[in-house]
Protein backbone atom coordinates (compact mmCIF):
# COMPACT_ATOMS: atom_id res chain seq x y z
CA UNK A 1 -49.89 18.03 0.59
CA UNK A 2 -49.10 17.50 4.18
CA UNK A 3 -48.53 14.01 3.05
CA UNK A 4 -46.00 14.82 0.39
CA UNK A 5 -43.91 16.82 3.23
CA UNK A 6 -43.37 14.12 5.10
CA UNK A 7 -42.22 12.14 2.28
CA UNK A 8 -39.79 15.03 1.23
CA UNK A 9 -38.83 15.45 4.93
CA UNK A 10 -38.11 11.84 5.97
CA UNK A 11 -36.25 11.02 2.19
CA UNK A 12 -34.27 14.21 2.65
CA UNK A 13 -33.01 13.89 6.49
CA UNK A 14 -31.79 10.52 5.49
CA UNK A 15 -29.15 12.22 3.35
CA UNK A 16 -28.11 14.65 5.67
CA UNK A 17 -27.46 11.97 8.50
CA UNK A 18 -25.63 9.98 6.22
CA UNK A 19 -23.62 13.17 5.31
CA UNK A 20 -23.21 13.84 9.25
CA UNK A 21 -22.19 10.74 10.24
CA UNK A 22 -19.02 10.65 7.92
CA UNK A 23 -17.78 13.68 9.53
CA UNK A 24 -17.38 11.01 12.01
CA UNK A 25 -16.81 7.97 11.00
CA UNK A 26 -16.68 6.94 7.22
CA UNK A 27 -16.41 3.41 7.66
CA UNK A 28 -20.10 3.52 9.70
CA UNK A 29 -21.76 6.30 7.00
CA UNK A 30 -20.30 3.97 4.40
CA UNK A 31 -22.03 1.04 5.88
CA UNK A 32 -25.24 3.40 6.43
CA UNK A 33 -25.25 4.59 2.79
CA UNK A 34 -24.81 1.23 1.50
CA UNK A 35 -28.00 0.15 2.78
CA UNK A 36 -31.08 0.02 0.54
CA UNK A 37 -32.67 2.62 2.27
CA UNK A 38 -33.46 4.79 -0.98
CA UNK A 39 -35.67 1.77 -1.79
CA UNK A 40 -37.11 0.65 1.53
CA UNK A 41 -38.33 3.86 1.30
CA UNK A 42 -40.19 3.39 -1.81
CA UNK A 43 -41.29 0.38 -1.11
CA UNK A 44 -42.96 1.59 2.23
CA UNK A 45 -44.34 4.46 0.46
CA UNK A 46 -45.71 2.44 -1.98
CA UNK A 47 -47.57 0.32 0.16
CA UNK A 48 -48.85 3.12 2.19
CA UNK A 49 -50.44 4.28 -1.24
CA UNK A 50 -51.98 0.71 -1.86
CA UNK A 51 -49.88 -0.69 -4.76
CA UNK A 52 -50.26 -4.28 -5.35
CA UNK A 53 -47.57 -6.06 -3.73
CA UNK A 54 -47.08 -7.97 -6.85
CA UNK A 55 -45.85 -4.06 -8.33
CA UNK A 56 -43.34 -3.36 -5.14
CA UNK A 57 -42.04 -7.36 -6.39
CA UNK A 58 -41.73 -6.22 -9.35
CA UNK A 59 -39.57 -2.41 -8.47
CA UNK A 60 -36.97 -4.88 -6.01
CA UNK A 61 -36.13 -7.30 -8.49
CA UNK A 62 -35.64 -5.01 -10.93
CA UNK A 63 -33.47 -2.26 -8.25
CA UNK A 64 -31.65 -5.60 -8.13
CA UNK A 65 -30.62 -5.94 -11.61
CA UNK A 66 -29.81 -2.06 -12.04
CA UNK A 67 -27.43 -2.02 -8.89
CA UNK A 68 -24.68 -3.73 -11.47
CA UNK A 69 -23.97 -0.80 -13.45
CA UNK A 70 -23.84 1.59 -10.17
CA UNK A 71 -21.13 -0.28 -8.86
CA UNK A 72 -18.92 1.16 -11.57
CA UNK A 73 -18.76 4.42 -9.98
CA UNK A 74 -17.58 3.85 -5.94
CA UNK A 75 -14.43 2.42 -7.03
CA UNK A 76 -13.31 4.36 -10.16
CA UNK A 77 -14.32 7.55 -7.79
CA UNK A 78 -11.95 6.02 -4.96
CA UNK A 79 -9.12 5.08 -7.61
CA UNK A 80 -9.31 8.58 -9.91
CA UNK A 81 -9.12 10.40 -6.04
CA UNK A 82 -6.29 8.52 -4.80
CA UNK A 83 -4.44 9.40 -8.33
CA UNK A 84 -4.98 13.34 -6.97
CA UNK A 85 -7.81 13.90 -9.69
CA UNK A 86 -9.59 16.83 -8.97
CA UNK A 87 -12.77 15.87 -6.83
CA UNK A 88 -15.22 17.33 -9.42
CA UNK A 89 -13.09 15.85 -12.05
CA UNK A 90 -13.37 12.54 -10.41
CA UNK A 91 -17.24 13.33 -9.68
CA UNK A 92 -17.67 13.71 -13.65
CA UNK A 93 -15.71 11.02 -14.76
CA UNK A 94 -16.87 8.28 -12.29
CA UNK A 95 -20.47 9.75 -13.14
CA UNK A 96 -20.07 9.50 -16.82
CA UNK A 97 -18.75 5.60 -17.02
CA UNK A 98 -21.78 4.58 -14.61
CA UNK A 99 -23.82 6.13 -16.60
CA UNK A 100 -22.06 4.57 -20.21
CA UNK A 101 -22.50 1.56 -17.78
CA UNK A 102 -26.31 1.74 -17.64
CA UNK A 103 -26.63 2.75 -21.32
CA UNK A 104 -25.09 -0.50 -22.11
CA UNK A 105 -26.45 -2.81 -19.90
CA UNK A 106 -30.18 -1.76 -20.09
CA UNK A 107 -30.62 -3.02 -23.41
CA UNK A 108 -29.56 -6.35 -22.40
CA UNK A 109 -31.71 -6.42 -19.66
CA UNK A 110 -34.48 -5.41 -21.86
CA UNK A 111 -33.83 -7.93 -24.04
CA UNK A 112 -34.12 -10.73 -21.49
CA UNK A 113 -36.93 -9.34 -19.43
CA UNK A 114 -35.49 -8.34 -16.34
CA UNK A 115 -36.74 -4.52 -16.76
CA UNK A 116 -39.35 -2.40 -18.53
């Protein structure tokens, strides 16, 4: 249990010093969300727990191929918010196409191997 806390703790304070550090400076949160962190994370945790590091080869390469359809969101967000959409609007929207993204895209990927 005491285990899982920490997990929750570290995963979670990760977000909110990403979220502090843009009150600062966006440029540097930008370049502090865009690392893998959300993985490194997993990957550490996983071989804390003992996975095979042929499995944790296995999650990066296929993070790798699933980063493509994320990258439809940051600038569709940036473009409908400059146009003076709504944020939540723009939240929606951007959310929505990455996600039409994925649907079409993990078949493919499927189909070749690259994922489960």
């Amino acid at each position: 249990m005491i285990y899982y806390a920490i997990k929750i703790f570290i995963s979670a304070s990760l977000i909110v010093l990403i979220s502090e550090i843009a009150k600062r400076s966006t440029g540097f949160a930008a370049l502090v969300a865009s690392l893998p962190l959300t993985s490194l994370l997993a990957f550490v945790w996983l071989g804390v727990e003992g996975a095979e590091p042929e499995k944790i080869a296995e999650l990066s390469s296929q993070i790798f191929w699933l980063i493509v359809p994320s990258l439809v969101l940051f600038p569709l967000l940036a473009v409908l918010l400059r146009a003076g959409t709504n944020l939540w609007v723009s939240l929606t929207i951007a959310s929505a196409a990455t996600a039409l993204a994925y649907l079409a895209l993990l078949p493919v990927l499927k189909k070749f191997g690259l994922i489960e």
